[in-house]
Protein backbone atom coordinates (compact mmCIF):
# COMPACT_ATOMS: atom_id res chain seq x y z
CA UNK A 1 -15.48 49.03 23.48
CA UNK A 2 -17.40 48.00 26.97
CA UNK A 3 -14.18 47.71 28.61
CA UNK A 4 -13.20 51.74 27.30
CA UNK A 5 -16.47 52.95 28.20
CA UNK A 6 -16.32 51.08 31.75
CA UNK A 7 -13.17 53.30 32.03
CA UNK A 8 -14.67 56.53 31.00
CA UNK A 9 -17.86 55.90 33.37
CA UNK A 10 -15.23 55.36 36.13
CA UNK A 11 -13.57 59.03 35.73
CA UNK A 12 -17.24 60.12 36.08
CA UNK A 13 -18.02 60.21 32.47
CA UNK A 14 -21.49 59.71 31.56
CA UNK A 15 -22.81 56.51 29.59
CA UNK A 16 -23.98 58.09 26.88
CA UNK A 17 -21.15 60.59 26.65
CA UNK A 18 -18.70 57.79 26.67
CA UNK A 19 -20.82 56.33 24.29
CA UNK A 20 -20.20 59.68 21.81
CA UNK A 21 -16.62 60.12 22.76
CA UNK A 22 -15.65 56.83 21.52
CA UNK A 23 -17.36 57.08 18.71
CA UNK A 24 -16.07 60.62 17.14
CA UNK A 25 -12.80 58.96 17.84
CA UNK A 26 -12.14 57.23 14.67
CA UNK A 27 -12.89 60.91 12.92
CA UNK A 28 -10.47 62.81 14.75
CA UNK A 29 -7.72 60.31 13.68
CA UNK A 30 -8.48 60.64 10.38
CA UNK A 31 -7.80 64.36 10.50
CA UNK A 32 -4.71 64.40 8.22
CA UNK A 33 -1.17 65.34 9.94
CA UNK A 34 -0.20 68.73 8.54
CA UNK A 35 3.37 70.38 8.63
CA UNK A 36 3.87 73.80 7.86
CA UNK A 37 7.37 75.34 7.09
CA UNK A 38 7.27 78.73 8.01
CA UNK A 39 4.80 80.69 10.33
CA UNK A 40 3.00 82.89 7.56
CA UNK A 41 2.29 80.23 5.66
CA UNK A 42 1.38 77.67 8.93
CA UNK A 43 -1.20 80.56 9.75
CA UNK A 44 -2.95 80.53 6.69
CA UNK A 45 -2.86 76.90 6.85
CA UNK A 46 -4.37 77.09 10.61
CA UNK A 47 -7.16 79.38 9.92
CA UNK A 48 -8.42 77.12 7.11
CA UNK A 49 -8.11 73.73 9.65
CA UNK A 50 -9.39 75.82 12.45
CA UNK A 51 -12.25 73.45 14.35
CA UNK A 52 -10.63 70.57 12.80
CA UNK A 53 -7.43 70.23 13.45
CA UNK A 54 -4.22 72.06 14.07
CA UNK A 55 -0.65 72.24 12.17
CA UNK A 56 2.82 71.91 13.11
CA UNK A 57 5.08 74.03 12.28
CA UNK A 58 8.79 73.90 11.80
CA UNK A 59 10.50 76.92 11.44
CA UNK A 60 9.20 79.50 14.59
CA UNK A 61 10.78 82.49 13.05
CA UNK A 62 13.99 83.26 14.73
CA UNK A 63 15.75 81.70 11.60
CA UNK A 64 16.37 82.20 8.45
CA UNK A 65 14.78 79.45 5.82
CA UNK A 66 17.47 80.21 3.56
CA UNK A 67 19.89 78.49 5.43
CA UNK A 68 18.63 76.52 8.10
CA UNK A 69 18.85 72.82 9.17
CA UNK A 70 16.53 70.57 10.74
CA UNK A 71 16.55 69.37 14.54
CA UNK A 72 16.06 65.90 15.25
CA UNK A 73 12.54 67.10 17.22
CA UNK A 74 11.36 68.42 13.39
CA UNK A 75 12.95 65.95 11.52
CA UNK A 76 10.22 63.33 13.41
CA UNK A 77 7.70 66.07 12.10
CA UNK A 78 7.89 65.15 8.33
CA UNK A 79 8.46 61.28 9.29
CA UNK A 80 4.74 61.68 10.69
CA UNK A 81 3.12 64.30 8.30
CA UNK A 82 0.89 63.38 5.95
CA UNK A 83 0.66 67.03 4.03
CA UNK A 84 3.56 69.18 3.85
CA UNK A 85 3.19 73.12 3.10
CA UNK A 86 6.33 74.92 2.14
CA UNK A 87 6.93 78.13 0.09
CA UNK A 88 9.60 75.93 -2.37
CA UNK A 89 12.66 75.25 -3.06
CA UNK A 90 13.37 78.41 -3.93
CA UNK A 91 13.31 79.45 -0.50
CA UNK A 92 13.73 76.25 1.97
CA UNK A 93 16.23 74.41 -0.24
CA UNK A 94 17.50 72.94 3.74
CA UNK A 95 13.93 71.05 3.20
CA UNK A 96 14.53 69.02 -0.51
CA UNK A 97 15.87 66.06 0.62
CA UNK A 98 14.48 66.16 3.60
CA UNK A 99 10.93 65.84 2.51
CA UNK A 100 11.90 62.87 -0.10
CA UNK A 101 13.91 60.85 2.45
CA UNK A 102 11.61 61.68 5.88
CA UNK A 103 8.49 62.66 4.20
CA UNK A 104 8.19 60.51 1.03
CA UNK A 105 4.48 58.84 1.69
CA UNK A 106 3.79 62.52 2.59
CA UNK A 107 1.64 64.94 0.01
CA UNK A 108 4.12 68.02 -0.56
CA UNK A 109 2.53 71.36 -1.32
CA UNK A 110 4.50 74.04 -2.63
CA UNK A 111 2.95 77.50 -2.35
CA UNK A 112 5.18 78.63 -5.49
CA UNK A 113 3.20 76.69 -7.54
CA UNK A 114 -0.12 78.42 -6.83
CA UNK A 115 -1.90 78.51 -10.10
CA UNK A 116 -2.08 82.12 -10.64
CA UNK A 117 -0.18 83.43 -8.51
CA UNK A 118 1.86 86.99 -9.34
CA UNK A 119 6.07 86.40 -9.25
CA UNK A 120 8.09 88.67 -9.42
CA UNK A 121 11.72 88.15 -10.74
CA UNK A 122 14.39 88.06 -8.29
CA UNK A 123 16.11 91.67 -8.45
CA UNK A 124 19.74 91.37 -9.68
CA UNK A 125 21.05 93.81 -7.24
CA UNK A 126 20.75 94.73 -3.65
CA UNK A 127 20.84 98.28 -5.20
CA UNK A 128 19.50 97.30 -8.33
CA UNK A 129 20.13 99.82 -11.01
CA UNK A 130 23.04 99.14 -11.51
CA UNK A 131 22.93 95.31 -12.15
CA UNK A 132 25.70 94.68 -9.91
CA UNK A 133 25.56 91.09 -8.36
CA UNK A 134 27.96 92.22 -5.92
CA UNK A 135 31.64 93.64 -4.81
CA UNK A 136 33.98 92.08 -6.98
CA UNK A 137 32.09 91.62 -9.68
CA UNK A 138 34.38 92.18 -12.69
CA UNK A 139 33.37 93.26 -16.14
CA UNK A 140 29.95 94.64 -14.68
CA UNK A 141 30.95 98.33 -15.21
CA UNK A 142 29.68 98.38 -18.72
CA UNK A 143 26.21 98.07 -17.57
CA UNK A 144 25.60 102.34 -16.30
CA UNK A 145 23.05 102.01 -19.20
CA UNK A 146 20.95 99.64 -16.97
CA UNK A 147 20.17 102.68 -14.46
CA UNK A 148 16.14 101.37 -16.29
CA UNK A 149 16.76 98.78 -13.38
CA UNK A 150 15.74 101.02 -10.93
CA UNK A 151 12.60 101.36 -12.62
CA UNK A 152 11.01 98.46 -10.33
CA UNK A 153 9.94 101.57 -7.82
CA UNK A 154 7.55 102.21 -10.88
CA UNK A 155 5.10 100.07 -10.43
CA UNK A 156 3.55 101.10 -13.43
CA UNK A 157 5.56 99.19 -15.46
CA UNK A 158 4.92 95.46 -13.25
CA UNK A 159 1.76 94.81 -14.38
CA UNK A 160 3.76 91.71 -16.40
CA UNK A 161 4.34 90.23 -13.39
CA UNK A 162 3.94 86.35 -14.05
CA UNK A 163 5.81 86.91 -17.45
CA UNK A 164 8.74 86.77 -15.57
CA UNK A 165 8.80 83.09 -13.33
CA UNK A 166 11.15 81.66 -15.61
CA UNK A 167 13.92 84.25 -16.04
CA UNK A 168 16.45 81.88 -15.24
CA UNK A 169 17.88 83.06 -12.43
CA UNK A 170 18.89 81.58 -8.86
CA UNK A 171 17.71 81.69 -5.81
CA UNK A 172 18.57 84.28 -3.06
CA UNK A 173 21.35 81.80 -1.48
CA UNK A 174 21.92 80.51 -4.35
CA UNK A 175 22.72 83.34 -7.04
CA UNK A 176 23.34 85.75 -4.71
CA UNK A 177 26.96 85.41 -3.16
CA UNK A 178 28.86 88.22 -3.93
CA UNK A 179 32.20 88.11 -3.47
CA UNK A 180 33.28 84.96 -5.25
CA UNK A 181 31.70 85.47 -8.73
CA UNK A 182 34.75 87.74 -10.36
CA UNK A 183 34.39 85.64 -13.53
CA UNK A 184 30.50 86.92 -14.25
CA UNK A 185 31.78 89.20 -16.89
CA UNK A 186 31.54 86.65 -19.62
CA UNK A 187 27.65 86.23 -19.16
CA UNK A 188 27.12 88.34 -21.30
CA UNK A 189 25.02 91.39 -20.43
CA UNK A 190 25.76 93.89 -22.65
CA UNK A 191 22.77 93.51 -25.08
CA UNK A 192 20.47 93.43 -21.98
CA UNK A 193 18.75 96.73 -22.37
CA UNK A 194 16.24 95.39 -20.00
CA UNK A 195 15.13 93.38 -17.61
CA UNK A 196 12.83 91.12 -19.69
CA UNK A 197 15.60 90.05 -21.89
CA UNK A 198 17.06 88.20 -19.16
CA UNK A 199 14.91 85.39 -19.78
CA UNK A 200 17.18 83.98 -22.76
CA UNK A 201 19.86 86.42 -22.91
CA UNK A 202 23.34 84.92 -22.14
CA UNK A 203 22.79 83.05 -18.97
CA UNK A 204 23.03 79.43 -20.45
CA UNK A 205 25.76 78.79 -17.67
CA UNK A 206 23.28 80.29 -14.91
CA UNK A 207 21.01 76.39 -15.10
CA UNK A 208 24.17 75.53 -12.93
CA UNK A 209 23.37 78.09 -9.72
CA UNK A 210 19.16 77.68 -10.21
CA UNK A 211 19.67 73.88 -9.75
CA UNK A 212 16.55 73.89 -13.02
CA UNK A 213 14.16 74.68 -10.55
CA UNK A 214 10.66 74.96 -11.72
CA UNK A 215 10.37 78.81 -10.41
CA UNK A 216 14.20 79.40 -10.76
CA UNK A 217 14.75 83.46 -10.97
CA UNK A 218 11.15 83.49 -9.22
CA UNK A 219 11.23 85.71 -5.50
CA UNK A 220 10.00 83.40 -3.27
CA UNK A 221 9.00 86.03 -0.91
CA UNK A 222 5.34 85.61 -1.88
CA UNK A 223 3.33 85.80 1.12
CA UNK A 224 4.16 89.36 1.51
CA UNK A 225 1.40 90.39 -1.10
CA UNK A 226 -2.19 89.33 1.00
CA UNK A 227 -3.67 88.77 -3.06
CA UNK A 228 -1.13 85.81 -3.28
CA UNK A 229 -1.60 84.99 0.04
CA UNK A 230 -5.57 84.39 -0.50
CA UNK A 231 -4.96 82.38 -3.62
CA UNK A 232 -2.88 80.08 -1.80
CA UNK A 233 -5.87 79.84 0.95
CA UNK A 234 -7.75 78.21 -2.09
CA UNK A 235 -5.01 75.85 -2.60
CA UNK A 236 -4.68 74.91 1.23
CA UNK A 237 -8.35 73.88 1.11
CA UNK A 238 -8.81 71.85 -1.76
CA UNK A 239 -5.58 69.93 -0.35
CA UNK A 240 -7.15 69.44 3.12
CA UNK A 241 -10.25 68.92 1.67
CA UNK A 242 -9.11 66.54 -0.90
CA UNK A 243 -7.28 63.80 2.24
CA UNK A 244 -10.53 64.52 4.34
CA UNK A 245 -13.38 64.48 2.47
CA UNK A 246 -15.61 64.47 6.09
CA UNK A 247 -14.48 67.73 6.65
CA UNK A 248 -14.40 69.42 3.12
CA UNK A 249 -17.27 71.80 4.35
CA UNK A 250 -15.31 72.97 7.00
CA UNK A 251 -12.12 73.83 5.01
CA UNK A 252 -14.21 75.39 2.43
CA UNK A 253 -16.22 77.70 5.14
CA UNK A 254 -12.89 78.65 6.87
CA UNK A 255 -11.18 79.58 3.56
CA UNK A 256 -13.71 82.01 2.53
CA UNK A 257 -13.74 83.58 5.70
CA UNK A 258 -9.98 84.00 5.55
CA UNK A 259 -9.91 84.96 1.81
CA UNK A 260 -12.31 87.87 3.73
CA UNK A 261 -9.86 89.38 6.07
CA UNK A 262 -7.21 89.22 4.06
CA UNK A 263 -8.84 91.37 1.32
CA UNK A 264 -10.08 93.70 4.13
CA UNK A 265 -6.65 93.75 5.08
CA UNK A 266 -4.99 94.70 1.76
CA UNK A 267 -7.23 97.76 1.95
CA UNK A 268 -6.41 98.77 5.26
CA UNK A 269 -2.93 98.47 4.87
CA UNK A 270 -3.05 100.23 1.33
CA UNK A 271 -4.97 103.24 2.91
CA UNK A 272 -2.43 103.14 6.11
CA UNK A 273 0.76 103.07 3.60
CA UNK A 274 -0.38 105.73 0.57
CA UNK A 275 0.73 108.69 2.92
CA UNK A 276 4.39 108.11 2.61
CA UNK A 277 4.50 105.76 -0.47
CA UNK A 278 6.99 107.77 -2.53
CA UNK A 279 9.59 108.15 0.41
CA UNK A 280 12.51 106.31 -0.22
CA UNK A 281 14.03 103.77 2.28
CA UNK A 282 16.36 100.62 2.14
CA UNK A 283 16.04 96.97 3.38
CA UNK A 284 18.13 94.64 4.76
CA UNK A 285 17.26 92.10 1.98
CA UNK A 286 15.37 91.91 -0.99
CA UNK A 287 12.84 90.31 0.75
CA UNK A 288 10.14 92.68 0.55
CA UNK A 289 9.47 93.29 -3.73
CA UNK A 290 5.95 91.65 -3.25
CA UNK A 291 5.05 93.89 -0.55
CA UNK A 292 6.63 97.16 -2.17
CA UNK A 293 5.03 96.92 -5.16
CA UNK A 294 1.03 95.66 -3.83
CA UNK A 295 1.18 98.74 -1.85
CA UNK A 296 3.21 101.03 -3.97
CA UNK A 297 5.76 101.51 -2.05
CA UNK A 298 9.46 103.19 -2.81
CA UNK A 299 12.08 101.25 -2.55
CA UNK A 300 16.09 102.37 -2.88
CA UNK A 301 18.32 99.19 -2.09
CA UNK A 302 19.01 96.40 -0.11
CA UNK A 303 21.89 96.73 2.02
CA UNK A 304 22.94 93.07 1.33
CA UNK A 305 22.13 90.60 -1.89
CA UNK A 306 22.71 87.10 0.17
CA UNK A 307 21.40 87.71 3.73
CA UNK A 308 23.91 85.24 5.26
CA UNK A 309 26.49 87.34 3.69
CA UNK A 310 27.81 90.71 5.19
CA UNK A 311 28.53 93.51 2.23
CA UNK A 312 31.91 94.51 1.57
CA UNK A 313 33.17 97.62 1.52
CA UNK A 314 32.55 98.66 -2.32
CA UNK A 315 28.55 97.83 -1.56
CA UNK A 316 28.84 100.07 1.72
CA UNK A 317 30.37 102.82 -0.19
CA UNK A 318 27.68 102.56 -3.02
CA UNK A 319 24.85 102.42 -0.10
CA UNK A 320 26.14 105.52 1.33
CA UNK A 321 26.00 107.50 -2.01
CA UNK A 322 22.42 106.06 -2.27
CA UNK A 323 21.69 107.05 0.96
CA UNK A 324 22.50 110.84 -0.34
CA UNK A 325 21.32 110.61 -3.70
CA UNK A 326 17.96 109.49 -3.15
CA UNK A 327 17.46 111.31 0.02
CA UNK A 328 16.64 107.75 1.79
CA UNK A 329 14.18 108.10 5.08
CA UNK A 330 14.62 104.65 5.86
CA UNK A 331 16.91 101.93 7.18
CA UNK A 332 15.37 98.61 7.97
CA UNK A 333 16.97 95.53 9.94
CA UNK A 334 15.94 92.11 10.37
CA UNK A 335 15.38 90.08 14.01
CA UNK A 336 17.14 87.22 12.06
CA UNK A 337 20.41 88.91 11.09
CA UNK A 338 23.38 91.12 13.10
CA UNK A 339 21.65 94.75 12.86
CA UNK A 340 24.98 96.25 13.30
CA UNK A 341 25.34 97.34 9.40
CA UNK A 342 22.39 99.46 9.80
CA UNK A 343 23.50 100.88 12.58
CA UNK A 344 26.82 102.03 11.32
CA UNK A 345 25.02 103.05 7.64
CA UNK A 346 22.70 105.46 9.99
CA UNK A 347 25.67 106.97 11.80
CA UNK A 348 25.74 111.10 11.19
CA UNK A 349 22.91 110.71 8.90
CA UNK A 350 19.72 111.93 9.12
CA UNK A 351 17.86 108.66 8.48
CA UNK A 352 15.89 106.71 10.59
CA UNK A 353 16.26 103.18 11.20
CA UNK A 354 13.63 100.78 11.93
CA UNK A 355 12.92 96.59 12.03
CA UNK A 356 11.36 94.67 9.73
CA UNK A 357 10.59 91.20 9.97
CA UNK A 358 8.81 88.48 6.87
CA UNK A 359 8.89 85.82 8.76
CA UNK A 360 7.02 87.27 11.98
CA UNK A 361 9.95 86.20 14.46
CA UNK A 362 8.10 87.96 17.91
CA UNK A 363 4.71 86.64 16.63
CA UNK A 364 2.60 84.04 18.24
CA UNK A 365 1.60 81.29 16.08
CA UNK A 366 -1.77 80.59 14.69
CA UNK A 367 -4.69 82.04 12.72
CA UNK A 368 -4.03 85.67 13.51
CA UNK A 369 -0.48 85.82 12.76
CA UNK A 370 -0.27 86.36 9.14
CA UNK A 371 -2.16 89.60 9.66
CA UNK A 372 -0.93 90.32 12.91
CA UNK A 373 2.73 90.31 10.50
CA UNK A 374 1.59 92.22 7.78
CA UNK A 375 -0.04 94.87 10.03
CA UNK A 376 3.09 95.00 11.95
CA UNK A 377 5.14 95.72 9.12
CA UNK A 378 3.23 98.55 8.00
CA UNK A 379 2.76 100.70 11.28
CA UNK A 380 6.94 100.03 11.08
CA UNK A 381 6.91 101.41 7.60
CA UNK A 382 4.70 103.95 8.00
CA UNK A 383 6.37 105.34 12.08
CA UNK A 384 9.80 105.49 9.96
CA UNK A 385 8.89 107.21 6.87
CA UNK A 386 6.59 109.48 8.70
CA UNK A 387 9.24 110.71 11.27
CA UNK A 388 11.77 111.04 8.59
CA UNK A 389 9.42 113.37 6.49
């Protein structure tokens, strides 16, 4: 130590500041290494360390977690990290083995697993009353009678929410590929009046697409409602606080405070939104349930079911008679996928068109993003349904 403080004194550090320097060192090391998947989540996880310490994060927003693959540059991330955060499997499947064969020693978080938290079934259409997983779906056509489906724009009806985690189904990438499932007409749907008998009706042979994951049939979209997002603020701290015990005030202090903007936020946003709540519009995925149904919100469709696959033309048709039916206002596109869908859906159509981004691709990263996100997504909402009325 007299030969690093002789050091310190020579770049015209004082004694006794040397003295302190050296000292705190030892405390900042043991400041856990924390890796965040996705920048929502990372900024909840960075306003709780804020002070203390500061996250890495792996996925900066330009890609999609439903299909990505790690870089050499993050792969050295979970060799190092000490606490993961992800949303699940659910979502960043690219991250399973991963985290057991890079990030084994490592504590791994999953923000699906929030006790408490509200999940919402994945929807089983990207227009959704008509429980059509898709183009070439054969067999489907006997479900008209499930036109209830569309009933998830009554959010009346949702207050069941966490009754329906285990229905069974798979993930977006998954469950979701349209095209190649022609032999889905021996699931046997007919008996499924509604949604909620999904969850033992007939879809033995679905296990095989959900993998048996814990919140299989589970959107994993769940940062998109700010109530979920604050319980998994809890969660974040008692993990940080739990590897760094010298710094369990801090976390605790920090998570209240963010718990406090983000309920101040769900009321702003709420307020900002009611205005043009029952004017129908249509996503590019079915990304944004959590979101639509916190704030009320009127949803039509989902121009795509997988968003790494492009619709065919029997889902275009069927968007364009939505479009018309349901007098849509809205058409939204996402920075990570080819807009050029919307664009041609929009053509000689009064509709406006707008972007829409969950993963807060334009967004710096840090404390202030995950409302900086949310906010952003709202004034989008609310310009496009506003100009359309």
């Amino acid at each position: 130590m007299a030969r690093s403080s002789m050091l310190l004194r020579h770049l015209g550090v004082s004694s006794a500041l040397a003295t302190s320097l050296l000292v705190v060192q030892p405390a900042l090391a043991d400041v856990p290494n924390v890796v965040v998947s996705i920048k929502p989540i990372h900024s909840l996880v960075a306003g709780v360390m804020d002070g203390v310490g500061e996250p890495a994060l792996l996925l900066e927003g330009n890609e999609s977690p439903h299909s990505y693959s790690l870089v050499p540059s993050e792969a050295a991330m979970l060799s190092d990290a000490d606490i993961v955060f992800w949303v699940g499997e659910d979502l960043e499947a690219f991250l399973e083995r991963p985290l057991e064969a890079l990030a084994g020693d490592a504590q791994h978080v999953a923000i699906m697993e929030t006790p408490d938290m509200t999940l919402l079934p994945v929807r089983e259409g990207g227009i959704w009353d008509e429980h059509a997983h898709g183009d070439d779906h054969g067999g489907h056509d006997d479900h008209a009678e499930h036109a209830a489906h569309d009933d998830h724009s009554d959010h009346a009806e949702h207050g069941h929410h966490d009754d329906h985690a285990d229905h069974g189904h798979a993930d977006h990438t998954e469950h979701a590929h349209s095209d190649d499932h022609a032999d889905h007409g021996d699931h046997g749907h007919a008996e499924h009046a509604d949604h909620d008998d999904h969850a033992d009706g007939g879809h033995a042979d679905h296990d095989d697409h959900a993998h048996a994951h814990d919140h299989s049939g589970a959107d994993p979209h769940v940062w998109l409602d700010p109530q979920n997002a604050a319980l998994a603020v809890a969660v974040i701290a008692e993990t940080l606080a739990e590897a760094d015990p010298a710094n369990a005030d801090r976390y605790a202090a920090n998570a209240a405070s963010v718990q406090e903007g983000l309920a101040q936020l769900n009321d702003d946003i709420a307020a900002r939104l009611q205005p043009v709540a029952d004017r129908p519009f249509i996503v590019f995925h079915d990304a944004y349930q959590y979101f639509e149904q916190r704030f009320g919100l009127t949803p039509a469709g989902s121009i795509t079911l997988s968003p790494e696959q492009a619709p065919g033309a029997q889902r275009l048709a069927a968007l364009h008679d939505r479009l018309d039916e349901q007098d849509v206002a809205c058409l939204f596109s996402e920075p990570q996928f080819e807009p050029r869908v919307v664009a041609a859906l929009a053509e000689g159509r009064d509709v406006g068109t707008a972007e829409l981004d969950p993963l807060g691709a334009a967004i710096e990263a840090g404390p202030d993003a995950y409302a900086t996100l949310l906010s952003g997504m709202a004034d989008a909402i609310v310009a496009c349904l506003a100009e359309s009325s």
